[in-house]
C-alpha atoms as a PDB file:
ATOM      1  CA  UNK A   1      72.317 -13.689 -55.327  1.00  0.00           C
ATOM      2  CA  UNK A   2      70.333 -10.360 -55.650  1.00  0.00           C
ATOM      3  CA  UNK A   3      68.395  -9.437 -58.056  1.00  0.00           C
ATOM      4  CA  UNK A   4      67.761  -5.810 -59.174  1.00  0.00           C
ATOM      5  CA  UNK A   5      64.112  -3.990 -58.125  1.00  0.00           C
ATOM      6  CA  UNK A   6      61.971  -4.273 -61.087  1.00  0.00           C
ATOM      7  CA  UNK A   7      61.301  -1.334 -63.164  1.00  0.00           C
ATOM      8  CA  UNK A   8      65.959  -0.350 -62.645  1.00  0.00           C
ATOM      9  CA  UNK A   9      68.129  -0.278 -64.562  1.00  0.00           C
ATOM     10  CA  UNK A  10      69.273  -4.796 -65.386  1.00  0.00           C
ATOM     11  CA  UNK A  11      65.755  -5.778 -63.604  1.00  0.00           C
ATOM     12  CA  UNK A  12      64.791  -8.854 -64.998  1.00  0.00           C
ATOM     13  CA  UNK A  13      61.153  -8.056 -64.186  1.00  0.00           C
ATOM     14  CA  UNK A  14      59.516  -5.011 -65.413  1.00  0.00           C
ATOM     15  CA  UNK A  15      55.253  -3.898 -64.281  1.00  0.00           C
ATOM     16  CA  UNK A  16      52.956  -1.673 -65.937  1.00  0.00           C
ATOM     17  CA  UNK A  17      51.785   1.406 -63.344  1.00  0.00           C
ATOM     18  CA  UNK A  18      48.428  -0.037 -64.184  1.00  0.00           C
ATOM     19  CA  UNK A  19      46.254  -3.335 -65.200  1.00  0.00           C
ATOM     20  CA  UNK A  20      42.761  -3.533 -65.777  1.00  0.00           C
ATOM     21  CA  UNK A  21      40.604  -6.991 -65.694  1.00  0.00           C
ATOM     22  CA  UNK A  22      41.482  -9.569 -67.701  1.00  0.00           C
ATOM     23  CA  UNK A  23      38.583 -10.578 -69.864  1.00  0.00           C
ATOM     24  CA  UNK A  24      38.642 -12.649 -72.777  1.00  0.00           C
ATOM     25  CA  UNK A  25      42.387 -12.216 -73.981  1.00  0.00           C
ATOM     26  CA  UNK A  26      42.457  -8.198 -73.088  1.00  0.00           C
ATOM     27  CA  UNK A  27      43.109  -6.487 -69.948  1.00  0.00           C
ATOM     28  CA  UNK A  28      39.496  -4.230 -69.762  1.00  0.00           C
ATOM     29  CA  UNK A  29      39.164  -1.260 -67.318  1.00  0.00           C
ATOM     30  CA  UNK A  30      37.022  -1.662 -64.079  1.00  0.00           C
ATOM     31  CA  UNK A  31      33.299  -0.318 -65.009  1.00  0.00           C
ATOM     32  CA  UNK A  32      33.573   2.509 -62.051  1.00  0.00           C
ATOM     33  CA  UNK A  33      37.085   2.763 -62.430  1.00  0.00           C
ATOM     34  CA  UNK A  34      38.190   2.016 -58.906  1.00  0.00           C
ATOM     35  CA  UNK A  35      41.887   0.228 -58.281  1.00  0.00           C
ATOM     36  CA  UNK A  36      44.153   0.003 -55.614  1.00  0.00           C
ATOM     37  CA  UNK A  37      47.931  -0.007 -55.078  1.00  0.00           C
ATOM     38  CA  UNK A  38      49.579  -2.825 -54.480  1.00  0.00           C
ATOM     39  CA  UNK A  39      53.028  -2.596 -52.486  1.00  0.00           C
ATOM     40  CA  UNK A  40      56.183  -4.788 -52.379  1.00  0.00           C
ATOM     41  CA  UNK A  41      56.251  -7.355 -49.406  1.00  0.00           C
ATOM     42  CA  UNK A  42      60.177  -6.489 -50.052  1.00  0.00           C
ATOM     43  CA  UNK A  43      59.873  -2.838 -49.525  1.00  0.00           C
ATOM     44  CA  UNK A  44      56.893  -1.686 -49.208  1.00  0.00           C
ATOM     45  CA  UNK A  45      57.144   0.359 -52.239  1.00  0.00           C
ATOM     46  CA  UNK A  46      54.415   0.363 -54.913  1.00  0.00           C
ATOM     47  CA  UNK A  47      54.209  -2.453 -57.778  1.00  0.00           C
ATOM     48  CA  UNK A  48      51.049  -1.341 -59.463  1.00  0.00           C
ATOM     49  CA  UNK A  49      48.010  -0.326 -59.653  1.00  0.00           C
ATOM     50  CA  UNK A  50      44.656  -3.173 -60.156  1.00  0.00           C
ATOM     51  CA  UNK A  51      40.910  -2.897 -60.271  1.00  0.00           C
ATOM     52  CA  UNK A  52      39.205  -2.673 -56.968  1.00  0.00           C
ATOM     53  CA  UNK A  53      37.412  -6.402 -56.187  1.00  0.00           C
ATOM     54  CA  UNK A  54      33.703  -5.633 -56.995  1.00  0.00           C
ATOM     55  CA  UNK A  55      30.847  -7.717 -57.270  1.00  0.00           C
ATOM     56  CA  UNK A  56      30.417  -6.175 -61.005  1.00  0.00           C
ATOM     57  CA  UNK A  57      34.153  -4.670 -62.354  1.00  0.00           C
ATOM     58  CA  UNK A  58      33.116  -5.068 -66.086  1.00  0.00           C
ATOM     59  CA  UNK A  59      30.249  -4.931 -68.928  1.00  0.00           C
ATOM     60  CA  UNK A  60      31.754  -7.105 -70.697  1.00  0.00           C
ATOM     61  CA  UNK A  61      30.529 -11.154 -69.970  1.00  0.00           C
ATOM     62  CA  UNK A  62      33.205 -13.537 -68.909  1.00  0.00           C
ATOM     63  CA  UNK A  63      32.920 -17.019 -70.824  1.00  0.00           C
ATOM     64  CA  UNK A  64      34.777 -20.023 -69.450  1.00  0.00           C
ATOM     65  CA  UNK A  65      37.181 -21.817 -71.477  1.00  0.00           C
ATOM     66  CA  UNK A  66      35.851 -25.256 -72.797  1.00  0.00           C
ATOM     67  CA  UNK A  67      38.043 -27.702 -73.638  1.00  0.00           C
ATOM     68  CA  UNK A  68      37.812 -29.096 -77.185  1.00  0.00           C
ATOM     69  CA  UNK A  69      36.548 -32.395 -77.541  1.00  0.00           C
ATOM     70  CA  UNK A  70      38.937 -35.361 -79.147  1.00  0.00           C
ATOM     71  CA  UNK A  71      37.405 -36.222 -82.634  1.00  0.00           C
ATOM     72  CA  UNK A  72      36.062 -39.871 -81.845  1.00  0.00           C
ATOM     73  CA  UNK A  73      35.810 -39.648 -78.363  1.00  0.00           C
ATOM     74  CA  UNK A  74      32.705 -40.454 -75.588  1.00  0.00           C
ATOM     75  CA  UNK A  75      31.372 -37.614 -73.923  1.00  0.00           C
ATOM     76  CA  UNK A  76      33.153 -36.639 -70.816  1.00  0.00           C
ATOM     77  CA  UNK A  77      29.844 -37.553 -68.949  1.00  0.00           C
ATOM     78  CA  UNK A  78      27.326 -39.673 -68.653  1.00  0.00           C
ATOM     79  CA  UNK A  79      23.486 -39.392 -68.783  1.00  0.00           C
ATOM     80  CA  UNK A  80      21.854 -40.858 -66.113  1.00  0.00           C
ATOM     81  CA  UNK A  81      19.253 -43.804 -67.061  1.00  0.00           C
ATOM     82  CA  UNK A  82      15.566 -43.272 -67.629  1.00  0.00           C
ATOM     83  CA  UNK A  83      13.055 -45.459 -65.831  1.00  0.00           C
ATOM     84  CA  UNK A  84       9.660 -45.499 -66.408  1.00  0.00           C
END
């Protein structure tokens, strides 16, 4: 079966020509604005564009999810004992 290149005409798969980081729900643009292309394995053509991998690509802190805790539940860890 083949499947048409995405961004024709029946492609099942469609790209924006650029993403920024994801951060927090939204994508966020790269703080110096640097990205690179990224090409097709396929045919070498380009996919899209994505922020260049710097130490620092936003302003904006990134917080970790957290799981919720069950209502009722025991910590998920333990504290150690206390010996005097």
């Amino acid at each position: 079966m083949r499947y048409a290149h995405p961004g024709t005409e029946g492609a099942k798969v469609s790209f924006k020509s650029r993403y920024g980081n994801y951060i927090n729900g939204e994508f966020v643009a790269p703080v110096k604005g640097e990205y690179f292309t990224n090409t097709s394995p396929v045919n070498g053509q380009p996919i899209a564009e994505f922020p260049a991998p710097l130490p620092k690509t936003s302003t904006r802190p990134w917080t970790p999810p957290m799981p919720q805790p069950t209502p009722g539940a025991a910590p998920p860890y333990r504290t150690a004992p206390t010996f005097c």
